[in-house]
Protein backbone atom coordinates (compact mmCIF):
# COMPACT_ATOMS: atom_id res chain seq x y z
CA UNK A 1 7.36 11.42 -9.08
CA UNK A 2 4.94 8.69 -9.87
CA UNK A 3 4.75 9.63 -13.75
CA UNK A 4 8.69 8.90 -14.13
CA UNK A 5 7.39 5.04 -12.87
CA UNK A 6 4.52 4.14 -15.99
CA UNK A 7 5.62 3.38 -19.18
CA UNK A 8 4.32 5.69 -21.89
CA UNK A 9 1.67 3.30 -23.22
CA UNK A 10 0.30 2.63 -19.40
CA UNK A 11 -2.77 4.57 -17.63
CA UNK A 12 -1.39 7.05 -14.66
CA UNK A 13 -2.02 5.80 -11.65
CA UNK A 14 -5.25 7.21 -10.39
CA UNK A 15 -4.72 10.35 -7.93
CA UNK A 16 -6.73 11.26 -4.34
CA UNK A 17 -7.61 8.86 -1.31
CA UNK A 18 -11.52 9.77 -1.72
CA UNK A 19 -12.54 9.95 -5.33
CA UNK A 20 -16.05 9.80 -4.50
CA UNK A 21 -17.38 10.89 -0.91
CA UNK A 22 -19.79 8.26 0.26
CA UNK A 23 -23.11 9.06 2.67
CA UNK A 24 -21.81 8.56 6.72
CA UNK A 25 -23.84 5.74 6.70
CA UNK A 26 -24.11 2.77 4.15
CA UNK A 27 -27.36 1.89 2.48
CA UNK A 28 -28.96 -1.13 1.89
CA UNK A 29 -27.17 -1.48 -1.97
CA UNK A 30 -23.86 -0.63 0.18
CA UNK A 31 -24.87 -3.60 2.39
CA UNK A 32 -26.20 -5.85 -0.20
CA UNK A 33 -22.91 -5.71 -2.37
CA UNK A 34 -20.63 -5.87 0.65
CA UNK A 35 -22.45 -9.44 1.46
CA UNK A 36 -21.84 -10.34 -2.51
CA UNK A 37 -18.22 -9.79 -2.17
CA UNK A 38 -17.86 -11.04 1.20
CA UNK A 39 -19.35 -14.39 0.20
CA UNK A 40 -16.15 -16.64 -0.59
CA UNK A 41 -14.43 -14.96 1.79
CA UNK A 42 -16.03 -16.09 4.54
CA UNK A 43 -14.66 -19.46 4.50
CA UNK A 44 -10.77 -18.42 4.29
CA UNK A 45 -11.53 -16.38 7.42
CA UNK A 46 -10.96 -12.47 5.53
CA UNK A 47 -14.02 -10.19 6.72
CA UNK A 48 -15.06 -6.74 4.70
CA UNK A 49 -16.51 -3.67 6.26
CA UNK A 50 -18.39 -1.05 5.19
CA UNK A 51 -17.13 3.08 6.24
CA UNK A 52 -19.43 3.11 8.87
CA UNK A 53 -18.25 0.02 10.73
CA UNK A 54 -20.83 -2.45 8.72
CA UNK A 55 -19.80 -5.77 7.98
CA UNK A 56 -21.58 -8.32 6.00
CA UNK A 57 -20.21 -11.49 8.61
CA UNK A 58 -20.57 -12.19 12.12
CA UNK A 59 -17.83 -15.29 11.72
CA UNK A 60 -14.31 -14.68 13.48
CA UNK A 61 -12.12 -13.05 10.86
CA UNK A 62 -8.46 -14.71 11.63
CA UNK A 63 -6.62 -13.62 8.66
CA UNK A 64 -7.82 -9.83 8.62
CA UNK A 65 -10.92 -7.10 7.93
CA UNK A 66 -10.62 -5.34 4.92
CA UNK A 67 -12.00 -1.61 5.48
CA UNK A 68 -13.93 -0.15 2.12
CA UNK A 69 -13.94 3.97 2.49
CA UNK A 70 -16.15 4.90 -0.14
CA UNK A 71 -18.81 3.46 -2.51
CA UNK A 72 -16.82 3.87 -5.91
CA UNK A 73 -14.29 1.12 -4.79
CA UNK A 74 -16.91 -1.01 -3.16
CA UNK A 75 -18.65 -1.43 -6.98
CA UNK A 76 -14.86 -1.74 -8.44
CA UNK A 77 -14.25 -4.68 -5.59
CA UNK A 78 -17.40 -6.46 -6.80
CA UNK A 79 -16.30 -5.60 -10.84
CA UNK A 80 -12.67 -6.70 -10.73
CA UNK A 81 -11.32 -7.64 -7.28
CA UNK A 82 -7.87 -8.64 -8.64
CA UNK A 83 -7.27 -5.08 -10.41
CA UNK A 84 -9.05 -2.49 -8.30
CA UNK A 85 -8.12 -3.95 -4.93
CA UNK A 86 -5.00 -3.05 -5.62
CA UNK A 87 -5.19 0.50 -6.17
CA UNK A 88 -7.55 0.86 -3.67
CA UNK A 89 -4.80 -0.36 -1.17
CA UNK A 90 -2.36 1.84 -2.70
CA UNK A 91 -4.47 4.37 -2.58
CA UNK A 92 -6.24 4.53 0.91
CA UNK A 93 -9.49 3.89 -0.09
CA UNK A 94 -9.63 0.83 1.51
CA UNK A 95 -7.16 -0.48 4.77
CA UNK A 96 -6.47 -4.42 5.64
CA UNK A 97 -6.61 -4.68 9.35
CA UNK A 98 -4.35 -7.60 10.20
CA UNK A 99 -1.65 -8.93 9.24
CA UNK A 100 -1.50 -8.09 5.33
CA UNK A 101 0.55 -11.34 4.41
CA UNK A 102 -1.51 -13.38 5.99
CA UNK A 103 -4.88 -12.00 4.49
CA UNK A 104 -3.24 -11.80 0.81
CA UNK A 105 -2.75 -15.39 1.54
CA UNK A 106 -6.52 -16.49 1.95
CA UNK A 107 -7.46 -14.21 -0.64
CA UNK A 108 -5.02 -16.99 -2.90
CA UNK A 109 -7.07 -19.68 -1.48
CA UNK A 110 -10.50 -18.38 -2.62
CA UNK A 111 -11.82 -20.56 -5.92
CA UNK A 112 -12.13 -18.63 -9.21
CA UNK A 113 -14.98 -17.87 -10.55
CA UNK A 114 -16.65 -18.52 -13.89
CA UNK A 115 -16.45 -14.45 -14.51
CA UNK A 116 -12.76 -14.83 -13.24
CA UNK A 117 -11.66 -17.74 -15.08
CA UNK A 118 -13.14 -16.13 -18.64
CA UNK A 119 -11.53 -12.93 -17.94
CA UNK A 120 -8.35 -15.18 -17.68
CA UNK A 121 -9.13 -16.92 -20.65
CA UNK A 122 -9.47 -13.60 -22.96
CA UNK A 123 -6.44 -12.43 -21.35
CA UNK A 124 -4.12 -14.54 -22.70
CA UNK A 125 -5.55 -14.94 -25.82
CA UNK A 126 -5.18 -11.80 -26.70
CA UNK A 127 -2.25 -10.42 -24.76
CA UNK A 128 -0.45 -7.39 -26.72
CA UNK A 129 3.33 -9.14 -28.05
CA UNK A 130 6.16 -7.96 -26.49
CA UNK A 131 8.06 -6.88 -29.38
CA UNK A 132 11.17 -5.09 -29.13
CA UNK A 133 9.87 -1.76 -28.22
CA UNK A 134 7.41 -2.83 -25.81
CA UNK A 135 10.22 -5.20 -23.64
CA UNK A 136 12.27 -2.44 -23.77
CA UNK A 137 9.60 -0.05 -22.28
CA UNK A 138 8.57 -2.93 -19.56
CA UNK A 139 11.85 -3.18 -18.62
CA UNK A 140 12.34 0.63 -18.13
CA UNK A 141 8.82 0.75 -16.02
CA UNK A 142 10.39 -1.93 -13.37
CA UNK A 143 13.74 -2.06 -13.55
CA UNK A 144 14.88 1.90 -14.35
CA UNK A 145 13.48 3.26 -11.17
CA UNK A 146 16.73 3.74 -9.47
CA UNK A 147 19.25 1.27 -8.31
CA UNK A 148 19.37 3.57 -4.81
CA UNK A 149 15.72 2.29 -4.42
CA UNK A 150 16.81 -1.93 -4.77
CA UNK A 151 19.77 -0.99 -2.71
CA UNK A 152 17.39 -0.96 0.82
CA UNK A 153 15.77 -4.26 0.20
CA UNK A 154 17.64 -6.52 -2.14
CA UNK A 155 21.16 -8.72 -0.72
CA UNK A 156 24.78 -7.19 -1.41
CA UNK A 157 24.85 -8.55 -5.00
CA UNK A 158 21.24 -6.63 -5.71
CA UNK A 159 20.32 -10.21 -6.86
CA UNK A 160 16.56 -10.39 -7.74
CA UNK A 161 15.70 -13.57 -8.32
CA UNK A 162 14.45 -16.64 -6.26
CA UNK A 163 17.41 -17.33 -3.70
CA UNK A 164 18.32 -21.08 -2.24
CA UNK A 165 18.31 -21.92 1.27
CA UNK A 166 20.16 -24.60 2.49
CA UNK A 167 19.39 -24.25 5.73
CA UNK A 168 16.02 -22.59 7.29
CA UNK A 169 18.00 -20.03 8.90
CA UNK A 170 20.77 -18.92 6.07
CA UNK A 171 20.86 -15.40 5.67
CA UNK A 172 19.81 -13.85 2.36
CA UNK A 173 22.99 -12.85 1.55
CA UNK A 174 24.00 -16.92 1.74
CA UNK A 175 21.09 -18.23 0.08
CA UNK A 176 21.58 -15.78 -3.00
CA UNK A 177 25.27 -16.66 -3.43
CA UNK A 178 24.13 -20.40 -2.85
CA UNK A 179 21.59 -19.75 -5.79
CA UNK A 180 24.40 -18.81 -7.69
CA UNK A 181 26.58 -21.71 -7.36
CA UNK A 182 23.53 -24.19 -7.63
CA UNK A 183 22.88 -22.82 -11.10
CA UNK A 184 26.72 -23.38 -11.74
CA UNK A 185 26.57 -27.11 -10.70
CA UNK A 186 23.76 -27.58 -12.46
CA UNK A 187 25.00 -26.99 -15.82
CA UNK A 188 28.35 -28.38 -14.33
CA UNK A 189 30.41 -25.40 -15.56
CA UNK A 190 34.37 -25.99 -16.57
CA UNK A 191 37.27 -23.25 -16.96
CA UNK A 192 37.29 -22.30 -20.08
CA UNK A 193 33.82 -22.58 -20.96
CA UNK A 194 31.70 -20.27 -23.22
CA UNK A 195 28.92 -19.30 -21.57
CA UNK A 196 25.45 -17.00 -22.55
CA UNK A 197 23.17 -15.02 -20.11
CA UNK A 198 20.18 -13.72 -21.21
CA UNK A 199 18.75 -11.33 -18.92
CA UNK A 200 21.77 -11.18 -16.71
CA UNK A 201 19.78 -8.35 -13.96
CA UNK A 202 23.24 -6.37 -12.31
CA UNK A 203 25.29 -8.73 -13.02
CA UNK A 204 25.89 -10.93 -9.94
CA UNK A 205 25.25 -14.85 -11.55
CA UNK A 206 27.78 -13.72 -15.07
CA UNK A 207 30.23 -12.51 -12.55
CA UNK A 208 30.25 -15.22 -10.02
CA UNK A 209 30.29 -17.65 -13.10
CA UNK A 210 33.64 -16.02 -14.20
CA UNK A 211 35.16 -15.41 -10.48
CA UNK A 212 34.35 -19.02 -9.36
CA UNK A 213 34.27 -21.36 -12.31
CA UNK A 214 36.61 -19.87 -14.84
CA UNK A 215 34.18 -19.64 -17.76
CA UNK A 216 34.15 -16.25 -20.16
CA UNK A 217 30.37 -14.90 -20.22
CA UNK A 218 28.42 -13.02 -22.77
CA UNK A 219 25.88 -11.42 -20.87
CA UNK A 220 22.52 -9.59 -22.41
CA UNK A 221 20.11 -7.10 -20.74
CA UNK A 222 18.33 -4.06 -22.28
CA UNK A 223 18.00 -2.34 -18.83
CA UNK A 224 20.70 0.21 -18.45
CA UNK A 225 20.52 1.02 -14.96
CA UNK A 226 21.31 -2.74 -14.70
CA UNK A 227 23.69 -2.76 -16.72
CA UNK A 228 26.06 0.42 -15.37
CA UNK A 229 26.37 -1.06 -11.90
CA UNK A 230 27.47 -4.52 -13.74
CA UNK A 231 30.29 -2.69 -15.54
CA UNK A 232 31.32 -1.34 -12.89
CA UNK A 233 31.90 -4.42 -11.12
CA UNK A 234 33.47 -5.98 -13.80
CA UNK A 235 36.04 -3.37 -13.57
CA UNK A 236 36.30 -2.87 -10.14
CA UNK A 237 36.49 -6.83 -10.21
CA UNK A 238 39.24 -6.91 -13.08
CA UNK A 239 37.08 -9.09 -14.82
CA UNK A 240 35.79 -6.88 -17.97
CA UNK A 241 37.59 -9.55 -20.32
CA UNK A 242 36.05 -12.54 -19.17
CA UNK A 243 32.82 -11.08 -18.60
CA UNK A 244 30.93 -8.45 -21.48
CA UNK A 245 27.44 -7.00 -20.52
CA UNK A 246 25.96 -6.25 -23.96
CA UNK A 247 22.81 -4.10 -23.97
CA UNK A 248 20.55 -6.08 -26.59
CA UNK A 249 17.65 -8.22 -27.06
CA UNK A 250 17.86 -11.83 -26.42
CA UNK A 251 16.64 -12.22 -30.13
CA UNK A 252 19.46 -10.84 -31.59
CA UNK A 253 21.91 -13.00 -29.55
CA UNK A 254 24.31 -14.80 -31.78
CA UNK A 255 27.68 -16.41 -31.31
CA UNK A 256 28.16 -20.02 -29.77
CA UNK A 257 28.39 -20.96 -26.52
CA UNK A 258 28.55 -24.00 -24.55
CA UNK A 259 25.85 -23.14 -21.95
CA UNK A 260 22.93 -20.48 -22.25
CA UNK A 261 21.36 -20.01 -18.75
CA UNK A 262 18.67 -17.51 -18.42
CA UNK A 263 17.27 -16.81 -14.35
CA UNK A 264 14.32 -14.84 -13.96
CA UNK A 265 14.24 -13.29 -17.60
CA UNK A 266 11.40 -15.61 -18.87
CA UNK A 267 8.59 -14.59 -17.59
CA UNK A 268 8.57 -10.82 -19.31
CA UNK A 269 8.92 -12.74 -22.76
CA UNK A 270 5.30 -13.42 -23.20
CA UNK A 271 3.90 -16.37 -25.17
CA UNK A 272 4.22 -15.04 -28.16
CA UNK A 273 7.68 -14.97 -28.25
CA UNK A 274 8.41 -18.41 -27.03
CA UNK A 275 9.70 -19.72 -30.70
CA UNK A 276 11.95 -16.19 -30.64
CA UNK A 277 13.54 -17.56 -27.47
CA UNK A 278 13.66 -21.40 -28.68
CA UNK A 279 15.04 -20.14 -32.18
CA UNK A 280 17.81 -17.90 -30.49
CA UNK A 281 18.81 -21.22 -27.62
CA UNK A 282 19.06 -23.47 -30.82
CA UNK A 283 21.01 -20.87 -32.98
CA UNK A 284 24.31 -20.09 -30.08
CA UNK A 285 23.97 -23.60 -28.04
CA UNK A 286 26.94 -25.61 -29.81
CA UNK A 287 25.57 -29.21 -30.74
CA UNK A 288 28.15 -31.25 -28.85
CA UNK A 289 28.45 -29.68 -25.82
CA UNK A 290 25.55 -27.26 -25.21
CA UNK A 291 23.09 -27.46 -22.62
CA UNK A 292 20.76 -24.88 -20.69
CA UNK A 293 19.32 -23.80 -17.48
CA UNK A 294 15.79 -21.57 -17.52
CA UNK A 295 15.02 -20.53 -14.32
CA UNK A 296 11.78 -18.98 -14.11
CA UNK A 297 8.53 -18.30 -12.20
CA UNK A 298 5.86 -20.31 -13.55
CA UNK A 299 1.91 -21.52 -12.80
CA UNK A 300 0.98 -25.32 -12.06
CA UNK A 301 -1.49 -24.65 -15.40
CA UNK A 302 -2.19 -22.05 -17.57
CA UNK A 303 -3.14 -18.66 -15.84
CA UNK A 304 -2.32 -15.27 -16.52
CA UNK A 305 -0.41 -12.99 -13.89
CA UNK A 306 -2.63 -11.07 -11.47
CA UNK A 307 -4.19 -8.39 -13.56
CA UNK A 308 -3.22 -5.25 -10.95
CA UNK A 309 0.14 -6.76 -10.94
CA UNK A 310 -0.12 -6.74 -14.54
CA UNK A 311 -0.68 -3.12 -14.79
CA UNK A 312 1.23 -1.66 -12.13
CA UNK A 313 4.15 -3.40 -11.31
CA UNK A 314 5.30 -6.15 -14.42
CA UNK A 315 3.59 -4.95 -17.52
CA UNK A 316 4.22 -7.58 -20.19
CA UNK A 317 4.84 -10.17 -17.69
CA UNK A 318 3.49 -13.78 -17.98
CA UNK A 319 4.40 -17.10 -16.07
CA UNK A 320 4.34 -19.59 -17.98
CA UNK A 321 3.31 -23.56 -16.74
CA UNK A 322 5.83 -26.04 -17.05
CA UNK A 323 3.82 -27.28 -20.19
CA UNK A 324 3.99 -24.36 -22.28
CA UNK A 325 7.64 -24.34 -21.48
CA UNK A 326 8.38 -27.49 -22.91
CA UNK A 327 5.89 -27.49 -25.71
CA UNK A 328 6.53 -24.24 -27.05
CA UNK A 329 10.28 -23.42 -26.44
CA UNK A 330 12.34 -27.24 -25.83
CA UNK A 331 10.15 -29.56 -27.92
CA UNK A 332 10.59 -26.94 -30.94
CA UNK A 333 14.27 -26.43 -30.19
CA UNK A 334 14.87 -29.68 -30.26
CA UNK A 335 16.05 -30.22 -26.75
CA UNK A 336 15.42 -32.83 -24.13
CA UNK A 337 14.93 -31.49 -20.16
CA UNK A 338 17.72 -33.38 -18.09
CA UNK A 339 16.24 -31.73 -14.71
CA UNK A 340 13.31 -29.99 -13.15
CA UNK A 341 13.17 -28.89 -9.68
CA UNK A 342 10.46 -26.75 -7.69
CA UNK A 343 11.72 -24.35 -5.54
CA UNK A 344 8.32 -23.02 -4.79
CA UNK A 345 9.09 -22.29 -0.99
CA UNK A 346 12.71 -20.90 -1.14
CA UNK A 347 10.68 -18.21 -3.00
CA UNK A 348 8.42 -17.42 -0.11
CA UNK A 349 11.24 -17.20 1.94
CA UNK A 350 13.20 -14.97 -0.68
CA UNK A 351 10.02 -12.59 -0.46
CA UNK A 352 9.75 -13.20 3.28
CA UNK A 353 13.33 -11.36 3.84
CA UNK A 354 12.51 -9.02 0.87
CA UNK A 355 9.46 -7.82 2.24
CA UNK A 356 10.87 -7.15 5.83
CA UNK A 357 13.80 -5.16 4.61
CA UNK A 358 11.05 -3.22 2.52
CA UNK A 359 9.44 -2.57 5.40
CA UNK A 360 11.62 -1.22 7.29
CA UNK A 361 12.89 1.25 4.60
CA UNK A 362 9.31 3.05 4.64
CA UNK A 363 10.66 6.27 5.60
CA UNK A 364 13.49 6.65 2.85
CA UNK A 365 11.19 4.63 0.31
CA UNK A 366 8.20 7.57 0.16
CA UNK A 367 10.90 10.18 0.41
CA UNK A 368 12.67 8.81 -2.93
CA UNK A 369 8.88 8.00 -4.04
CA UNK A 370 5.20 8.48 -2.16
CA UNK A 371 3.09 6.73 0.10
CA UNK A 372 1.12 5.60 -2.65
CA UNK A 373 4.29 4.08 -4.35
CA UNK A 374 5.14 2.49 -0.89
CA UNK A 375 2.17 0.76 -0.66
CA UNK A 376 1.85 -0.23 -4.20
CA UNK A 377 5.26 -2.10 -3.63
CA UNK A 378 4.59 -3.66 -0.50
CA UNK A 379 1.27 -5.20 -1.60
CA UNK A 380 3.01 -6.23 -4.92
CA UNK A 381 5.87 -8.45 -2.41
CA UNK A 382 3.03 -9.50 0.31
CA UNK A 383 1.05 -10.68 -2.67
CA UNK A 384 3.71 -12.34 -4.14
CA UNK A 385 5.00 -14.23 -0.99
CA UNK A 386 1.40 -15.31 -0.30
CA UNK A 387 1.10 -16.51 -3.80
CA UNK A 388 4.35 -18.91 -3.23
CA UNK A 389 2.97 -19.99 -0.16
CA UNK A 390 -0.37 -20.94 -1.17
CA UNK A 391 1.21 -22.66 -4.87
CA UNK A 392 -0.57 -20.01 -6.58
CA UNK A 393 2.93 -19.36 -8.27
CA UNK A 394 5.88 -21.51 -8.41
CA UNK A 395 9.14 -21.05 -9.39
CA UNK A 396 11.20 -23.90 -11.99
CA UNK A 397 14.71 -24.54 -12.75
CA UNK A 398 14.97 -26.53 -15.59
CA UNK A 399 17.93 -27.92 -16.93
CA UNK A 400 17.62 -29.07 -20.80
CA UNK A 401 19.94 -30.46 -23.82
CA UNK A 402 20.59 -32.02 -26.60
CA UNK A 403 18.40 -35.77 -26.64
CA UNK A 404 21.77 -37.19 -27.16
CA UNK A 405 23.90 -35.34 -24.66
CA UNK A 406 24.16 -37.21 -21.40
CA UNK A 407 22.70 -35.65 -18.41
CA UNK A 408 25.43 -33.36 -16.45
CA UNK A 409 25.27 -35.86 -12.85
CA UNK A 410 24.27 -39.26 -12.25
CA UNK A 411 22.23 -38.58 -9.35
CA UNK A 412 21.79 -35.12 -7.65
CA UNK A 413 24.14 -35.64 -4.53
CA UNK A 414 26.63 -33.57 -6.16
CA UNK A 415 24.51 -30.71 -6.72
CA UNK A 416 23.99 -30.49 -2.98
CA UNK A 417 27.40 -30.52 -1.09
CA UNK A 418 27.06 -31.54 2.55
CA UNK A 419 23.37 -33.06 1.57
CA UNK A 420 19.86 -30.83 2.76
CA UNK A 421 17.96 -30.51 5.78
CA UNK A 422 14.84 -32.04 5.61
CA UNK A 423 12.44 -28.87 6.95
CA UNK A 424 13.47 -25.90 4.12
C-alpha cells in the first residue's frame, strides 16, 4: 500500500528493517563515526548508541538516546542526517528512546553546518519548478491518500491549517473555527462581497465565509479528494450557489473579486512561481476595493524545507521568509502589506493536538497503511511541532492592498473580540 502514497517521479520508499546486518559488536570505525555524529549533540542533551549498547557520551542525555541498528544507517547519519534519519526512523533501523518531541526539538537547536548550509544553498537554487503537472502530482502524493485517514486526527471541519487559540485551553475544534473567523475580520468581510480562495483544502474557511459573513466564494483546489467532501457540504449546507469549488490551478484564476485569501496553499508554490501567484492576485483583485490575506508557513530567512520532509511527505514544498514574500509576490503586484502577525506558537499547539489524536489512531492508521507509514507520519508532525517550538518554522498571516486603500481597522482591538490572554 505504500506505492499508492509516492508520486510517479519520487524514489519508493526503501523496504526491510535490516538492509545490511552489522557484526554483534561495533568496531572502532563504528565507534569513531558514532563520536563524529554525536558531537553537536552533546550540548542539546540527545545521546547516540551503537547496536551493541555503545555510546560515544557519558553526559546525561535529557531529551533522548537515539539507537543506530546497523552500520549502513550509521554512515547515512554522518552523510545526510536530515534525509536518512528519517527513513531510518520509519524504518526501524534506528529507535529514539525518550520522548520523540522532545528530542526532535534539540535536534532543531543544533547549529548548521558549513556542509549543511551549502547543501541548503544548492537546494534552492536549483529546485525543480512546480509547473502544472508537477503541483498536481504533489498534491495527489499528500493530499489523495484518503479523507478516512485525516478523519482520525484532523477537527470536525478536516481543517489543516494553523488553528488560533484564544485561550490556552480551547479545544481544537474552537481554535480552528476561531481561525476561521480571524481570517474573516481580517479582511473585514461584508454581505455581498466577492470573494477568491486559492487552495481552499475541504472546504471549511469558503464555507464559513458564506454561512457567517454573507459573501459568494470562488474557491480553487486541484485535489479531488478535497474537493468531493467540499461539494458535498455545500449541498448538504444549501449553499452550492454562494459557494463553487472549481478544480483548477491558481494560475488560471480569473474573474474579479473583492478579496483573494489564500491559507496554507503557499508554501507548495515554490519560488519559481512567485510572479505566477503575484500576476494572478493583481489580475482578479478589483482596484478599489481589493485586498488579500496569505496565510502561510514561512522561515525567519531563507532555508529550504527539511530535505526527508521534502521527499517523503511535501514534495515541492518550500516556506518562504517573510522577505521573499514581499519582494517577489507584493512589491511586484503592486500591493502594500496592511498587517503581519506571527502565530508561530498557535502552530505548535495545532501540531500538539494533531499529533496526540495521531497517536492514538495507531492501530486503525497501519491497518489503512503500515507501520512504516505510521511512523513516517508521526515523525513528520513531532518534527514539525518541534520546529514551531524551537522558531525553526513560523507561520505568517499577512494582510496586503492596494498603497492607496486604507487599512481594514484602526487598531487591532476589533480583530480580537473580548481582548487575549496574555500566556497563549
Amino acid at each position: 500500500m505504500r506505492d499508492q502514497l509516492l508520486a510517479p517521479d519520487r524514489p519508493r520508499w526503501p523496504d526491510g528493517v535490516h538492509a545490511a546486518e552489522s557484526p554483534a559488536s561495533s568496531t572502532s570505525f563504528d565507534r569513531w563515526l558514532i563520536a563524529l555524529i554525536q558531537h553537536p549533540l552533546v550540548r542539546v542533551g540527545v545521546r547516540m548508541q551503537l547496536w551493541d549498547g555503545y555510546h560515544a557520551s557519558d553526559e546525561d542525555a535529557p531529551a533522548g538516546t537515539i539507537v543506530v541498528h546497523d552500520r549502513r544507517t550509521l554512515i547515512q547519519l554522518a552523510i545526510n542526517p536530515d534525509l536518512h534519519f528519517g527513513d531510518a526512523y520509519m524504518l526501524r533501523r534506528l529507535d529514539v528512546h525518550g520522548d520523540l518531541e522532545r528530542t526532535l526539538q534539540a535536534f532543531s537547536r543544533t547549529t548548521p553546518t558549513v556542509l549543511t548550509r551549502w547543501r541548503d544553498r544548492l537546494t534552492r537554487l536549483f529546485a525543480p519548478a512546480n509547473d502544472r503537472l508537477t503541483a498536481r502530482r504533489n498534491v495527489h502524493h499528500h493530499y489523495d491518500i484518503g479523507n478516512d485517514f485525516y478523519r482520525l486526527w484532523l477537527d470536525d471541519q478536516l481543517v489543516y491549517t494553523c488553528a488560533y487559540f484564544p485561550a490556552p485551553d480551547a479545544s481544537l475544534e474552537d481554535a480552528q473555527i476561531a481561525k476561521l473567523d480571524l481570517v474573516c475580520r481580517k479582511l473585514r468581510l461584508q454581505p455581498g462581497e466577492r470573494v477568491i480562495e486559492a487552495g481552499c483544502g475541504w472546504g471549511a474557511l469558503a464555507l464559513h465565509m458564506a454561512r457567517r459573513y454573507g459573501v459568494t466564494v470562488r474557491a480553487f483546489n486541484i485535489s479531488r479528494e478535497q474537493l468531493a467532501v467540499a461539494r458535498e457540504r455545500a449541498a448538504r449546507e444549501g449553499l452550492s450557489g454562494r459557494v463553487e469549488f472549481i478544480e483548477d490551478d491558481y494560475r488560471n484564476i480569473a474573474g474579479r473579486c473583492d478579496a483573494f485569501v489564500s491559507v496554507g496553499m503557499l508554501e507548495h508554490v515554490g519560488r519559481r512561481n512567485y510572479a505566477a501567484l503575484a500576476s494572478a492576485i493583481r489580475r482578479v483583485l478589483d482596484p478599489d476595493t481589493g485586498r488579500g490575506l496569505l496565510h502561510f508557513i514561512g522561515r525567519d530567512r531563507p532555508r529550504p524545507l527539511n530535505a526527508w520532509i521534502r521527499r517523503r511527505i511535501f514534495p515541492g514544498a518550500y516556506p518562504p521568509a517573510l522577505g521573499e514574500v514581499h519582494r517577489t509576490i507584493l512589491e511586484p503586484g503592486g500591493f502594500a502589506v496592511l498587517d503581519v502577525e506571527n502565530l508561530r506558537l498557535h502552530y505548535a499547539r495545532t501540531l500538539e493536538h494533531w499529533r496526540t489524536r495521531f497517536e492514538r489512531a495507531e492501530r486503525a492508521v497501519c491497518t489503512m497503511f503500515d507501520d512504516a507509514f505510521y511512523r513516517a507520519w508521526r515523525l513528520y508532525l513531532a518534527g514539525s511541532e518541534a520546529a514551531f517550538v524551537t522558531g525553526t518554522l513560523q507561520l505568517f498571516q499577512v494582510v496586503f492592498a492596494a498603497p492607496q486603500w486604507d487599512p481594514p481597522y484602526w487598531t487591532r482591538a476589533s480583530m480580537y473580540p473580548g481582548g487575549d490572554r496574555a500566556d497563549t
